[in-house]
PDB file of N, CA and C in Angstrom:
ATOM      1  N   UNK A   1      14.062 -29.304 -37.771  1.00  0.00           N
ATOM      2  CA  UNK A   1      13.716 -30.195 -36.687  1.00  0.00           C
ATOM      3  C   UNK A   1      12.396 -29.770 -36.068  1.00  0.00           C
ATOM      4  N   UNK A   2      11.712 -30.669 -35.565  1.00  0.00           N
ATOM      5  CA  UNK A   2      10.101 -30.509 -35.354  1.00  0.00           C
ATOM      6  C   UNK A   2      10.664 -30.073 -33.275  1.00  0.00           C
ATOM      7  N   UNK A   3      10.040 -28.696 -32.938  1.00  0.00           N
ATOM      8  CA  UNK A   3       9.818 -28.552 -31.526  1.00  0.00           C
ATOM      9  C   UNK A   3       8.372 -28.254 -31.406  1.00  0.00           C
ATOM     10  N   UNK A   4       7.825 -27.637 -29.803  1.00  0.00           N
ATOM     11  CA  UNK A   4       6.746 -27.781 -29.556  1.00  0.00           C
ATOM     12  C   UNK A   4       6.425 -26.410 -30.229  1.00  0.00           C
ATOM     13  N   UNK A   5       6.794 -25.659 -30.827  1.00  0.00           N
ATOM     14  CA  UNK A   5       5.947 -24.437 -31.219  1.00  0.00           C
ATOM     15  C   UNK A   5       6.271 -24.754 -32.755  1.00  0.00           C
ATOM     16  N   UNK A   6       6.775 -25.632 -33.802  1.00  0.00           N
ATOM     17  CA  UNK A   6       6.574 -25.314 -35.107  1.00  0.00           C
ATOM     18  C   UNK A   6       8.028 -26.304 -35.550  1.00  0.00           C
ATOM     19  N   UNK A   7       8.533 -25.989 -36.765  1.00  0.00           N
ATOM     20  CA  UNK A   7       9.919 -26.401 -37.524  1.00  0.00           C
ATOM     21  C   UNK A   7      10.088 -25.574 -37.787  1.00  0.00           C
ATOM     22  N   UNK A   8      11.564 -25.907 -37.748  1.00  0.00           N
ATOM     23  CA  UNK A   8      12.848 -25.233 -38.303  1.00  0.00           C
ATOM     24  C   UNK A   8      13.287 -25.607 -39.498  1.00  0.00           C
ATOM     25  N   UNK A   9      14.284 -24.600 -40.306  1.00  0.00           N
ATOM     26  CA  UNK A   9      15.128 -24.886 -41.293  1.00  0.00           C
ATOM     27  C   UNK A   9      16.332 -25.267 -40.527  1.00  0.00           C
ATOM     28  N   UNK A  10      16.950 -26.413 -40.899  1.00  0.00           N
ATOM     29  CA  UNK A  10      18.241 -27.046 -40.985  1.00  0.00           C
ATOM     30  C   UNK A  10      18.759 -27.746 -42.288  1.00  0.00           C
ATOM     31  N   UNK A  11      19.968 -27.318 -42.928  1.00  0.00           N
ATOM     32  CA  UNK A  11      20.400 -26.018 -42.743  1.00  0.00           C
ATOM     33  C   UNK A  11      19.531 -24.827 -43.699  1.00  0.00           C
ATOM     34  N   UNK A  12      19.621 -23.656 -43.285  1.00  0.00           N
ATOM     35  CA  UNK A  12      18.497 -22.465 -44.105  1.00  0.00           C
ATOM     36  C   UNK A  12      19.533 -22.096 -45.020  1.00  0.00           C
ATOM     37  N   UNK A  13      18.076 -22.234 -46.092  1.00  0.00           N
ATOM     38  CA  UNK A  13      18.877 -21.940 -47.514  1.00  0.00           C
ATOM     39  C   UNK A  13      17.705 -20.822 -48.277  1.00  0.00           C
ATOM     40  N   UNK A  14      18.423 -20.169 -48.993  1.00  0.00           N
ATOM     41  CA  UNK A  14      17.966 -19.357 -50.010  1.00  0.00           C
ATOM     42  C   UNK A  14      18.014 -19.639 -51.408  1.00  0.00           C
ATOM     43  N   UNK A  15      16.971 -19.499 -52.177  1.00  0.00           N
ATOM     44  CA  UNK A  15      16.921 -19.795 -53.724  1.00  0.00           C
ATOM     45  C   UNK A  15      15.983 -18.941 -54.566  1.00  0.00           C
ATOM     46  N   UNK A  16      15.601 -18.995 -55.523  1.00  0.00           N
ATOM     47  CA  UNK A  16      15.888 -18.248 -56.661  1.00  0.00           C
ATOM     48  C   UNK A  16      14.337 -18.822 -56.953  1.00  0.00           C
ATOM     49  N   UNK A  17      13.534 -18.466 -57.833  1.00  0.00           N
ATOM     50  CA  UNK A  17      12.279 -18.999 -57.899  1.00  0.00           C
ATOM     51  C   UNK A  17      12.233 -20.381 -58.695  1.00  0.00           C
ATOM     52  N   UNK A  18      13.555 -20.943 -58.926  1.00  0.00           N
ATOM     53  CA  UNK A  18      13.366 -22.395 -59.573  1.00  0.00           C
ATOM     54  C   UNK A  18      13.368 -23.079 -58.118  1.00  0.00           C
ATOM     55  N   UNK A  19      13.582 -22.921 -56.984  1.00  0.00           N
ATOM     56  CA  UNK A  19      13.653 -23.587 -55.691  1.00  0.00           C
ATOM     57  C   UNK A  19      12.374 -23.263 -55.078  1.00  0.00           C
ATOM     58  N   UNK A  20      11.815 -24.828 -54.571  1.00  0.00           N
ATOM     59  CA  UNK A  20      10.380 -24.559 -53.971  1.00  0.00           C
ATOM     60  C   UNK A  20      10.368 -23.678 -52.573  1.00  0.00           C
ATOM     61  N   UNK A  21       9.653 -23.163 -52.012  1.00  0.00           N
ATOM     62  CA  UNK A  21       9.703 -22.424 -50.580  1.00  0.00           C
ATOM     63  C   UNK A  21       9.077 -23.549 -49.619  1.00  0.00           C
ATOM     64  N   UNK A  22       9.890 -23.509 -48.308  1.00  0.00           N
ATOM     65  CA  UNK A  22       9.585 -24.505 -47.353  1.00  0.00           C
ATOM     66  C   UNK A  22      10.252 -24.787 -46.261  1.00  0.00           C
ATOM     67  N   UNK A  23      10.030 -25.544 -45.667  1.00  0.00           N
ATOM     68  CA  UNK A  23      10.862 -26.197 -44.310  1.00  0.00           C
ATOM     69  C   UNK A  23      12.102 -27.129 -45.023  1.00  0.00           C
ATOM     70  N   UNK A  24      13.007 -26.433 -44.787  1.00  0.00           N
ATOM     71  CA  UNK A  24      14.219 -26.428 -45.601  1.00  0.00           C
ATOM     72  C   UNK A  24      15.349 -27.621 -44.649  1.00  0.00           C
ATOM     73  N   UNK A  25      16.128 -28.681 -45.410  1.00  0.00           N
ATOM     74  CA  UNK A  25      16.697 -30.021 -44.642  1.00  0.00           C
ATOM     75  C   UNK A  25      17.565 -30.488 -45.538  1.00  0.00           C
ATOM     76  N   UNK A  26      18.682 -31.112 -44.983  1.00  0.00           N
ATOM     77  CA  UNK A  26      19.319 -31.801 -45.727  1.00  0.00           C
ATOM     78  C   UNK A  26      18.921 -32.715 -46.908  1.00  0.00           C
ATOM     79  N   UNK A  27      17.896 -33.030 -46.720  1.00  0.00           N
ATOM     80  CA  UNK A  27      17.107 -34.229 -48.020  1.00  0.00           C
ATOM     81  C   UNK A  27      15.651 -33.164 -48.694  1.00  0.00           C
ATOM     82  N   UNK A  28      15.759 -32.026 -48.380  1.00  0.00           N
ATOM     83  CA  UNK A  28      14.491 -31.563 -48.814  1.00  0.00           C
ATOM     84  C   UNK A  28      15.206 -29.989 -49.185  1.00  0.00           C
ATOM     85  N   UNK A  29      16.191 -29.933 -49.863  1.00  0.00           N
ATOM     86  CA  UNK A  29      16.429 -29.001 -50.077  1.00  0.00           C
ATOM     87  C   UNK A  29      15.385 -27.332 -50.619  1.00  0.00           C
ATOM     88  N   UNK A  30      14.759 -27.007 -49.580  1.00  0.00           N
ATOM     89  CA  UNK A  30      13.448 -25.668 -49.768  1.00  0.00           C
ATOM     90  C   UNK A  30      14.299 -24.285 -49.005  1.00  0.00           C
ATOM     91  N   UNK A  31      14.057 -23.349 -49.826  1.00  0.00           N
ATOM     92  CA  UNK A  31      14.198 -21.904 -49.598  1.00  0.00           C
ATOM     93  C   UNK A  31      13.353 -21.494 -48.341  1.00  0.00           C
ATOM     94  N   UNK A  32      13.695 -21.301 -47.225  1.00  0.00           N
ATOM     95  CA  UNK A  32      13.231 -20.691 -45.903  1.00  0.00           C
ATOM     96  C   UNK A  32      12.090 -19.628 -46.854  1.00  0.00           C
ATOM     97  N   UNK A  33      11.171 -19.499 -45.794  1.00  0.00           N
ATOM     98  CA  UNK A  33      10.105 -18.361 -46.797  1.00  0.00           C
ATOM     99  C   UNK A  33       9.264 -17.917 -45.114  1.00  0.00           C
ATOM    100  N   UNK A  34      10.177 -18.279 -43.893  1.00  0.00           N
ATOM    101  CA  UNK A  34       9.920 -17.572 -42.627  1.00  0.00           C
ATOM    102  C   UNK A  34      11.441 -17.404 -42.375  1.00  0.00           C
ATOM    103  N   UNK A  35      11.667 -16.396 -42.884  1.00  0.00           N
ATOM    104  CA  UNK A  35      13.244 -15.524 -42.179  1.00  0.00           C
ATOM    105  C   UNK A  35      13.350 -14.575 -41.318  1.00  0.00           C
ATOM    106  N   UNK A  36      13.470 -14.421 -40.505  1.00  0.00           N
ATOM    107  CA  UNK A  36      13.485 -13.394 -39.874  1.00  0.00           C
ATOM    108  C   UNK A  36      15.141 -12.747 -39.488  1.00  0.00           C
ATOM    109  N   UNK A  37      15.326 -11.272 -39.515  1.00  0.00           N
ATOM    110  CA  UNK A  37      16.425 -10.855 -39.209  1.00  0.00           C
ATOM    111  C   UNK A  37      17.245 -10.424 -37.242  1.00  0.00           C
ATOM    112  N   UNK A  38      18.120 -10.983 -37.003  1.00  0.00           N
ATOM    113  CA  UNK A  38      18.484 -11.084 -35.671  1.00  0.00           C
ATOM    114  C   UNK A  38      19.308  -9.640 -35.472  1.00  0.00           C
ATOM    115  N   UNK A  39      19.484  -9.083 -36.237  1.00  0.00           N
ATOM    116  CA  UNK A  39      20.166  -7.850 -36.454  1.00  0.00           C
ATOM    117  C   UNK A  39      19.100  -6.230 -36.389  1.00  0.00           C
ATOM    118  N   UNK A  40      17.787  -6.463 -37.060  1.00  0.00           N
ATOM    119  CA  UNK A  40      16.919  -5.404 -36.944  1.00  0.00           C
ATOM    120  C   UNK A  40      15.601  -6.481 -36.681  1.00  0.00           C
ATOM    121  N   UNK A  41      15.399  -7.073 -35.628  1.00  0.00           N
ATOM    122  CA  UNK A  41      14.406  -7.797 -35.658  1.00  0.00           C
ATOM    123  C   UNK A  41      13.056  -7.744 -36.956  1.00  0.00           C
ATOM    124  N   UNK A  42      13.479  -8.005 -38.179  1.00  0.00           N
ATOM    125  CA  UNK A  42      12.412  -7.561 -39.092  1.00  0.00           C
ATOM    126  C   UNK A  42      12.009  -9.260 -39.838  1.00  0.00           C
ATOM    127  N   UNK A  43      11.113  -9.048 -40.303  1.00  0.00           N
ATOM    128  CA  UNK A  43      10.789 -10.342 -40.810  1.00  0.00           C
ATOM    129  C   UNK A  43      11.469  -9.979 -42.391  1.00  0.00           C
ATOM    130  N   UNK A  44      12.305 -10.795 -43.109  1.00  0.00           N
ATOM    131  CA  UNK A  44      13.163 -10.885 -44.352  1.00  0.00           C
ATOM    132  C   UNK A  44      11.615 -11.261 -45.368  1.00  0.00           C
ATOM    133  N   UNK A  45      11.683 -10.035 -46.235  1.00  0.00           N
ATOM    134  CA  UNK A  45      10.539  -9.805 -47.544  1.00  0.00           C
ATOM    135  C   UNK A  45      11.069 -10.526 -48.580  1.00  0.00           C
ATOM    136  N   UNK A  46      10.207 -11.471 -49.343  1.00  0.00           N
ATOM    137  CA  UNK A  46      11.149 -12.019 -50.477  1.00  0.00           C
ATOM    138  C   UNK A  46       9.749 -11.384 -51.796  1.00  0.00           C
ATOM    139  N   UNK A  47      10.315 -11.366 -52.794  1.00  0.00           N
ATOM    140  CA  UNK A  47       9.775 -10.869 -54.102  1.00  0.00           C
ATOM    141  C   UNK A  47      10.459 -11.581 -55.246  1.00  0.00           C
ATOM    142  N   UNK A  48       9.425 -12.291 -55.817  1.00  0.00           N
ATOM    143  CA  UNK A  48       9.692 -12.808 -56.765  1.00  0.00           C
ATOM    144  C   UNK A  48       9.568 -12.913 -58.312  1.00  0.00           C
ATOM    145  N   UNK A  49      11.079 -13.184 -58.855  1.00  0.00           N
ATOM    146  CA  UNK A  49      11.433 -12.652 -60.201  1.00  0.00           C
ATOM    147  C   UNK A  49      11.690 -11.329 -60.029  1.00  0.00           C
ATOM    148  N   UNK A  50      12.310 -10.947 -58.951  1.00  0.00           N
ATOM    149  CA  UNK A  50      12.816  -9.182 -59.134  1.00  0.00           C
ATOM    150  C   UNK A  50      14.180  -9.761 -58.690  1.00  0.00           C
ATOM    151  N   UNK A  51      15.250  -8.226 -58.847  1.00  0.00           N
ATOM    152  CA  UNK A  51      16.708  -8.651 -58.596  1.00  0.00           C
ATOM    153  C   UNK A  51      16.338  -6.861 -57.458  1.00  0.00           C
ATOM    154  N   UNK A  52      17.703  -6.514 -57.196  1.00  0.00           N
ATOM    155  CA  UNK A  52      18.280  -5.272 -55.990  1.00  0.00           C
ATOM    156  C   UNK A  52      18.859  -4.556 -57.204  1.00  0.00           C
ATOM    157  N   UNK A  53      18.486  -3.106 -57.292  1.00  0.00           N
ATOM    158  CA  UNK A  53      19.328  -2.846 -58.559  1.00  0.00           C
ATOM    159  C   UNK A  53      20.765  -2.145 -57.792  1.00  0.00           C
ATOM    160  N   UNK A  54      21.855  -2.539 -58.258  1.00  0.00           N
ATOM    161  CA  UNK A  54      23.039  -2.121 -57.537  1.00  0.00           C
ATOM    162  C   UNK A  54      23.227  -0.784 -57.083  1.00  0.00           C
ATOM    163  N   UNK A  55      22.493   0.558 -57.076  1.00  0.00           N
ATOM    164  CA  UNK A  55      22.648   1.267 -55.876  1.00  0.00           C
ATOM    165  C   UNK A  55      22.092   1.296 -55.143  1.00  0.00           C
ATOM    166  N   UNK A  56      21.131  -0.022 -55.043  1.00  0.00           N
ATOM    167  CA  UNK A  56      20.580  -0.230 -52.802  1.00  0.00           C
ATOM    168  C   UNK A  56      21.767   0.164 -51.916  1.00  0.00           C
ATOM    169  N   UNK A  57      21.321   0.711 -50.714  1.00  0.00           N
ATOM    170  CA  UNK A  57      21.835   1.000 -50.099  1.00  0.00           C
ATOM    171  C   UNK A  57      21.326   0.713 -48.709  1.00  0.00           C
ATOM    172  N   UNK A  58      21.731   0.839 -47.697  1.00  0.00           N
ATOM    173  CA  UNK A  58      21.359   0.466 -46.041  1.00  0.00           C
ATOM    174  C   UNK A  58      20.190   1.749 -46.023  1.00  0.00           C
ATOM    175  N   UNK A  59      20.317   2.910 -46.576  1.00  0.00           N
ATOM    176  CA  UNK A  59      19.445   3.589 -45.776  1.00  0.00           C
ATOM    177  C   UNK A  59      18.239   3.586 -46.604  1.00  0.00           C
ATOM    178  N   UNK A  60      17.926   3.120 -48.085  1.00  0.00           N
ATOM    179  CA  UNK A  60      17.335   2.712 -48.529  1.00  0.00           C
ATOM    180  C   UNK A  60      16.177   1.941 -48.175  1.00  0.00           C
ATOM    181  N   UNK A  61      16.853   0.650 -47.213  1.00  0.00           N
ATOM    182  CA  UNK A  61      16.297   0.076 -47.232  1.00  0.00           C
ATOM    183  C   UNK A  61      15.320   0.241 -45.417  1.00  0.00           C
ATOM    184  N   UNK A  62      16.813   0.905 -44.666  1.00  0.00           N
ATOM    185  CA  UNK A  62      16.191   1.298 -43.420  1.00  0.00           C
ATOM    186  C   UNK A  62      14.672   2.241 -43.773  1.00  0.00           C
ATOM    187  N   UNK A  63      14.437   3.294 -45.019  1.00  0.00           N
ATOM    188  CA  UNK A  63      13.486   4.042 -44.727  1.00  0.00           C
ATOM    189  C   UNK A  63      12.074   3.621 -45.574  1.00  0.00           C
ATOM    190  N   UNK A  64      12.390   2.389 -46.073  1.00  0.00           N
ATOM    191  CA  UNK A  64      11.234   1.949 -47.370  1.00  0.00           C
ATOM    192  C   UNK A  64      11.025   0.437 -46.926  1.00  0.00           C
ATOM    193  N   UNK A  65      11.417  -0.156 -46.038  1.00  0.00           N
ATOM    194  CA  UNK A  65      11.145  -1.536 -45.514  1.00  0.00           C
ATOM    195  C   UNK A  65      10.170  -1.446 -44.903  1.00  0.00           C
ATOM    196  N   UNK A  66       8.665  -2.196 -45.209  1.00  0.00           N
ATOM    197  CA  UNK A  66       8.407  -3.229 -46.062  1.00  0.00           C
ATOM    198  C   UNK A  66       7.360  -3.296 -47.630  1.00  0.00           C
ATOM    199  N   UNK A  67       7.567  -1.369 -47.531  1.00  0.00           N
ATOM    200  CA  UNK A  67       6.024  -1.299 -48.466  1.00  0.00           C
ATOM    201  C   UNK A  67       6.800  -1.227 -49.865  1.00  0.00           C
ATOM    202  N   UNK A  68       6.261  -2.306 -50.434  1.00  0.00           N
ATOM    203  CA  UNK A  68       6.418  -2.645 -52.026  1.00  0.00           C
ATOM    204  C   UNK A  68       6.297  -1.418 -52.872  1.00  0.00           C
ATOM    205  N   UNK A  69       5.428  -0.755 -52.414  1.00  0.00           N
ATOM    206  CA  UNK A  69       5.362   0.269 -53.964  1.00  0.00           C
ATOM    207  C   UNK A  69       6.413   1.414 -53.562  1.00  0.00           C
ATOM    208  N   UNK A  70       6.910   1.663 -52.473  1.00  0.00           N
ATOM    209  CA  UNK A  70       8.730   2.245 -51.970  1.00  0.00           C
ATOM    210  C   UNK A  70       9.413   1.598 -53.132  1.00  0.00           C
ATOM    211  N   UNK A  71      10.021   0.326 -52.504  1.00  0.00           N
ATOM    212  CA  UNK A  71      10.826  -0.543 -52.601  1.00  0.00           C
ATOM    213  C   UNK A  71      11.219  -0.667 -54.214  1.00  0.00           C
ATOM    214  N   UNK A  72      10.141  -0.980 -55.037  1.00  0.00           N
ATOM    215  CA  UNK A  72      10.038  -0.876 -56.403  1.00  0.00           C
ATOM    216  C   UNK A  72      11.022  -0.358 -57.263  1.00  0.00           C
ATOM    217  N   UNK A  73      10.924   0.619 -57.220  1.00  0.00           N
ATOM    218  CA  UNK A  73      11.746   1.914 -57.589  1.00  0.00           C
ATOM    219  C   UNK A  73      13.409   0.974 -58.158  1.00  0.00           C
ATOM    220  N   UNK A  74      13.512   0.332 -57.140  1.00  0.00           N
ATOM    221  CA  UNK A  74      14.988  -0.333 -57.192  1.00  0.00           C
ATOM    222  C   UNK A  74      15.225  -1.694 -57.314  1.00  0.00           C
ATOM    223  N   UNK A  75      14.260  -1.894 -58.254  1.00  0.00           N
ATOM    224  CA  UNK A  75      13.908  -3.188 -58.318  1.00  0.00           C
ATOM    225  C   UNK A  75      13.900  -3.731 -59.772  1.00  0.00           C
ATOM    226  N   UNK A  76      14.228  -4.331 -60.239  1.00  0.00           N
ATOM    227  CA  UNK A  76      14.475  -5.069 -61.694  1.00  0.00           C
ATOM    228  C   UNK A  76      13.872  -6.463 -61.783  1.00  0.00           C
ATOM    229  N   UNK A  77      13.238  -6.671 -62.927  1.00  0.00           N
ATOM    230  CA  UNK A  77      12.815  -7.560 -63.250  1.00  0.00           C
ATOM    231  C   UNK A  77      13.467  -8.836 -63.544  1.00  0.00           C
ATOM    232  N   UNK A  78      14.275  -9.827 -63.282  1.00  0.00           N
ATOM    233  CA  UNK A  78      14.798 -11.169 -63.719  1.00  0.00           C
ATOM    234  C   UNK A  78      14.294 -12.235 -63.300  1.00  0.00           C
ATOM    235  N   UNK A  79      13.762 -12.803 -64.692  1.00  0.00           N
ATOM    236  CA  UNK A  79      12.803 -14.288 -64.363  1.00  0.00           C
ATOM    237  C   UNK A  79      14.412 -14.925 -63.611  1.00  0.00           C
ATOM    238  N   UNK A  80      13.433 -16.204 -62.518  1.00  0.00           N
ATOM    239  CA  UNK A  80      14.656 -17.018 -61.963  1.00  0.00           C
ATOM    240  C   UNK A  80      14.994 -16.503 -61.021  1.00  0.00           C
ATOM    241  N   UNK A  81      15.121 -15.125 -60.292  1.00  0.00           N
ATOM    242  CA  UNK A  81      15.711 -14.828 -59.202  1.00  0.00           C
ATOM    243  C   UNK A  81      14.716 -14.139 -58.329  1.00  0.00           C
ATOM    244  N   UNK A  82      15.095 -14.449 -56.720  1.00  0.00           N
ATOM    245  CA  UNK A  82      14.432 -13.710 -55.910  1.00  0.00           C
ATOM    246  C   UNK A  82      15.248 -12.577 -55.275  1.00  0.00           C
ATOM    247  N   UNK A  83      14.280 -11.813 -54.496  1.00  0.00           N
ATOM    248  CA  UNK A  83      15.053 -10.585 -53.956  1.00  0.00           C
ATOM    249  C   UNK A  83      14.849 -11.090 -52.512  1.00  0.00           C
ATOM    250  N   UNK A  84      15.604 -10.568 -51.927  1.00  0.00           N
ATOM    251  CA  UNK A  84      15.472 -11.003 -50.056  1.00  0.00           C
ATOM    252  C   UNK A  84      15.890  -9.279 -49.721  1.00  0.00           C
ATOM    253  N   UNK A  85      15.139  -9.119 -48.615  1.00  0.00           N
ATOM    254  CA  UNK A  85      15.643  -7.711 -47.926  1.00  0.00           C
ATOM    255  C   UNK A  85      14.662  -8.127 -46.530  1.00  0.00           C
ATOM    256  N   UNK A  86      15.603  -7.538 -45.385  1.00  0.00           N
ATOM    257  CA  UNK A  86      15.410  -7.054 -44.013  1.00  0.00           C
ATOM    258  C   UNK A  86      15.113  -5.015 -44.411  1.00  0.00           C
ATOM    259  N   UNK A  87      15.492  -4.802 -42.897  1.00  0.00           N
ATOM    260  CA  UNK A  87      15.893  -3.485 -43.014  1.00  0.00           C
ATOM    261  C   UNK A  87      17.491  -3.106 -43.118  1.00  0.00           C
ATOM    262  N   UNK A  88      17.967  -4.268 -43.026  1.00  0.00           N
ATOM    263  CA  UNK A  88      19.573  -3.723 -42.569  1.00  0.00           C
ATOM    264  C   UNK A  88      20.276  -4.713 -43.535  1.00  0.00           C
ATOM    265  N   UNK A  89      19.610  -5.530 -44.441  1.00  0.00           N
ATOM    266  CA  UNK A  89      20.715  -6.385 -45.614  1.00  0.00           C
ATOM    267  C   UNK A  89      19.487  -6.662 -46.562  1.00  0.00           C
ATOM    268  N   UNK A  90      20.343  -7.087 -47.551  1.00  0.00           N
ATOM    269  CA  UNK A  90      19.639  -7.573 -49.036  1.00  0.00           C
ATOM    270  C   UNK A  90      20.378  -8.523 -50.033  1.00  0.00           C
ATOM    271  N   UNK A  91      19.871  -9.346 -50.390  1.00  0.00           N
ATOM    272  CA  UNK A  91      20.373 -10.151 -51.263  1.00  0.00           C
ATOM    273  C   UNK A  91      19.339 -10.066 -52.755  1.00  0.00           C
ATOM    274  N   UNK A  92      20.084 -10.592 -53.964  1.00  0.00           N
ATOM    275  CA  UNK A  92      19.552 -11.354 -54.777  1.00  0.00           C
ATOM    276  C   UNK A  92      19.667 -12.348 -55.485  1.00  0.00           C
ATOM    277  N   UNK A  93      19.155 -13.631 -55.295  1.00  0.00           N
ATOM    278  CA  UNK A  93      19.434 -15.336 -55.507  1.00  0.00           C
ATOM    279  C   UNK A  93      18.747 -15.791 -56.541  1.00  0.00           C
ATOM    280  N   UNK A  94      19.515 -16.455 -57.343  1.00  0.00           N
ATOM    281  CA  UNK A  94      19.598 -17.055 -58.068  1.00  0.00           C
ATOM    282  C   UNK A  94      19.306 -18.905 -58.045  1.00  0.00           C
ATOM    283  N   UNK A  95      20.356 -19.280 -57.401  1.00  0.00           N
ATOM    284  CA  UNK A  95      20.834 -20.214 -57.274  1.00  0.00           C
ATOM    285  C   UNK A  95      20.627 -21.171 -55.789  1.00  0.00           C
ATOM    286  N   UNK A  96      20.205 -22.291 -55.682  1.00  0.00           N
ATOM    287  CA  UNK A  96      19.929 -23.149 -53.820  1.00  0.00           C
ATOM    288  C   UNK A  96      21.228 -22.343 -53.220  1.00  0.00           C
ATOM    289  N   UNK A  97      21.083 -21.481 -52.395  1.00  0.00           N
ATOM    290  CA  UNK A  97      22.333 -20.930 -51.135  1.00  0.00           C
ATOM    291  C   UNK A  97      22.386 -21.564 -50.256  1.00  0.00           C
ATOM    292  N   UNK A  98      23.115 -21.824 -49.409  1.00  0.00           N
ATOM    293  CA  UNK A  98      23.239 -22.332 -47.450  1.00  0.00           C
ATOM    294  C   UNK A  98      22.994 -20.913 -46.954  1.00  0.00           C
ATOM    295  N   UNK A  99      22.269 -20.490 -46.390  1.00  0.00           N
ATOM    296  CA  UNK A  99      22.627 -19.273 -45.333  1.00  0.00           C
ATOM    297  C   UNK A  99      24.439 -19.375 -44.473  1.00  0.00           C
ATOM    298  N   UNK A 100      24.329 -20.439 -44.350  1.00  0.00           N
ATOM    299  CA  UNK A 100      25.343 -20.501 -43.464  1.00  0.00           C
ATOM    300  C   UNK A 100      26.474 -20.352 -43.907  1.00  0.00           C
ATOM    301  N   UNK A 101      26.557 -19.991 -45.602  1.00  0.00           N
ATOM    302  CA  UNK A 101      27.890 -19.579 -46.287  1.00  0.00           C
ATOM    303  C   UNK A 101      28.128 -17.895 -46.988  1.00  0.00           C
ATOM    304  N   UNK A 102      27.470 -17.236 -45.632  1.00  0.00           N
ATOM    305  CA  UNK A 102      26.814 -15.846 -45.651  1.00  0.00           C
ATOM    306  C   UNK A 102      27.273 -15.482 -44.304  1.00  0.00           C
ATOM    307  N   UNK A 103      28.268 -15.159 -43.670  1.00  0.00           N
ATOM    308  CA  UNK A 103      28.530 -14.709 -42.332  1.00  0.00           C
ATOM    309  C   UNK A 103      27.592 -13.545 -42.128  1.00  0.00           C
ATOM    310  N   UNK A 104      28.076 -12.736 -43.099  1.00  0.00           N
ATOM    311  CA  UNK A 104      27.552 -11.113 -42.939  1.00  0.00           C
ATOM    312  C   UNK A 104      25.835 -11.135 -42.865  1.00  0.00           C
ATOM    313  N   UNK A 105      24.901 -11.687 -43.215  1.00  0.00           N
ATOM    314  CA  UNK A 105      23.575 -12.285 -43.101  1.00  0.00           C
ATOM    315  C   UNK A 105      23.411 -12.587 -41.593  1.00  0.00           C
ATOM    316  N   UNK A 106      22.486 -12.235 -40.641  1.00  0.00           N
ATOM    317  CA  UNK A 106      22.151 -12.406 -39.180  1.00  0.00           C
ATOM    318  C   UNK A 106      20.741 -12.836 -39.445  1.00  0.00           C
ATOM    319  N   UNK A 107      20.085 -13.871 -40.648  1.00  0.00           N
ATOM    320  CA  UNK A 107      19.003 -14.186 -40.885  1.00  0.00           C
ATOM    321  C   UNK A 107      18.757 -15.757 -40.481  1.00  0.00           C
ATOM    322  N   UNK A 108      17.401 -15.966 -39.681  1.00  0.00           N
ATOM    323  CA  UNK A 108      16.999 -17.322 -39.175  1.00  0.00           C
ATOM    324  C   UNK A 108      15.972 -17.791 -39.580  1.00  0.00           C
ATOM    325  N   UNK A 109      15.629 -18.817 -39.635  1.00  0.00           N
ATOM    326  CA  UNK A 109      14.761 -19.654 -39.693  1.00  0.00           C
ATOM    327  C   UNK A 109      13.271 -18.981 -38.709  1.00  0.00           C
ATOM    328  N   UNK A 110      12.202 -18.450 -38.981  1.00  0.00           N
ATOM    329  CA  UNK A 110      11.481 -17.970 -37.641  1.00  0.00           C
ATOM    330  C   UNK A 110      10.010 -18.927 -37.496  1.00  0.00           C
ATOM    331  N   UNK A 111      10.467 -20.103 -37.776  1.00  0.00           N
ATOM    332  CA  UNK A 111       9.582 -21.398 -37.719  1.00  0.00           C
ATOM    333  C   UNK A 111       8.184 -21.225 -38.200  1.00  0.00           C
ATOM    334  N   UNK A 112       8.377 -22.832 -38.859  1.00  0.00           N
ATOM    335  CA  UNK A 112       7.130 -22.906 -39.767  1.00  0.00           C
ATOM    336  C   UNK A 112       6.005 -23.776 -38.902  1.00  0.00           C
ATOM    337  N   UNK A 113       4.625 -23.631 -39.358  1.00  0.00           N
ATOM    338  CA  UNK A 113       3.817 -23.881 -38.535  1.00  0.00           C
ATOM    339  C   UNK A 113       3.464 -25.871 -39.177  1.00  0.00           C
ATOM    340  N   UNK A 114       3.707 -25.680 -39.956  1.00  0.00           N
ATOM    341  CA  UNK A 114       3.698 -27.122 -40.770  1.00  0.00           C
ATOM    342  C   UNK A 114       4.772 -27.329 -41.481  1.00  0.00           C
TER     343      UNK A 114
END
């Protein structure tokens, strides 16, 4: 929805690099690509065509958030998917998500300028 400082995603969704990045809507289905986290106020890093290699961990990510050549290390290559990380969660998507079918996720929309 359009306010006086920018748009929002309604509803915010996450996707995988076959999903375009954008101001994300019921008829315009786009991957949020301004997330920000409500939990560690951090802006959510996305990287694309990498996956989380399964021993990420919270403190991992608390001590290497946001510099890429850290982060790396734990990082795998898969065409098709993106990686999402805050400091305090991480995903890796594949597939158009709802945020909103993610309780454990405290990630928003942090408005787009167009």
């Amino acid at each position: 929805s359009f306010s006086l400082f920018g748009y929002r995603c309604y509803p915010v969704y996450l996707g995988g690099t076959s999903v375009p990045l954008g101001v994300g809507t019921n008829n315009s289905k786009r991957a949020c690509d301004q997330l920000r986290c409500t939990a560690c106020d951090f802006r959510v890093a996305t990287f694309d065509e990498y996956e989380w290699d399964k021993s990420c961990d919270y403190l991992f990510f608390r001590n290497n958030m946001p510099n890429f050549n850290k982060l790396k290390g734990k990082m795998n290559r898969r065409i098709g998917t993106r990686a999402y990380a805050c400091q305090c969660n991480w995903r890796s998507i594949k597939e158009l998500t709802a945020l909103g079918t993610n309780q454990e996720l405290r990630w928003v929309c942090g408005k787009h300028t167009e």
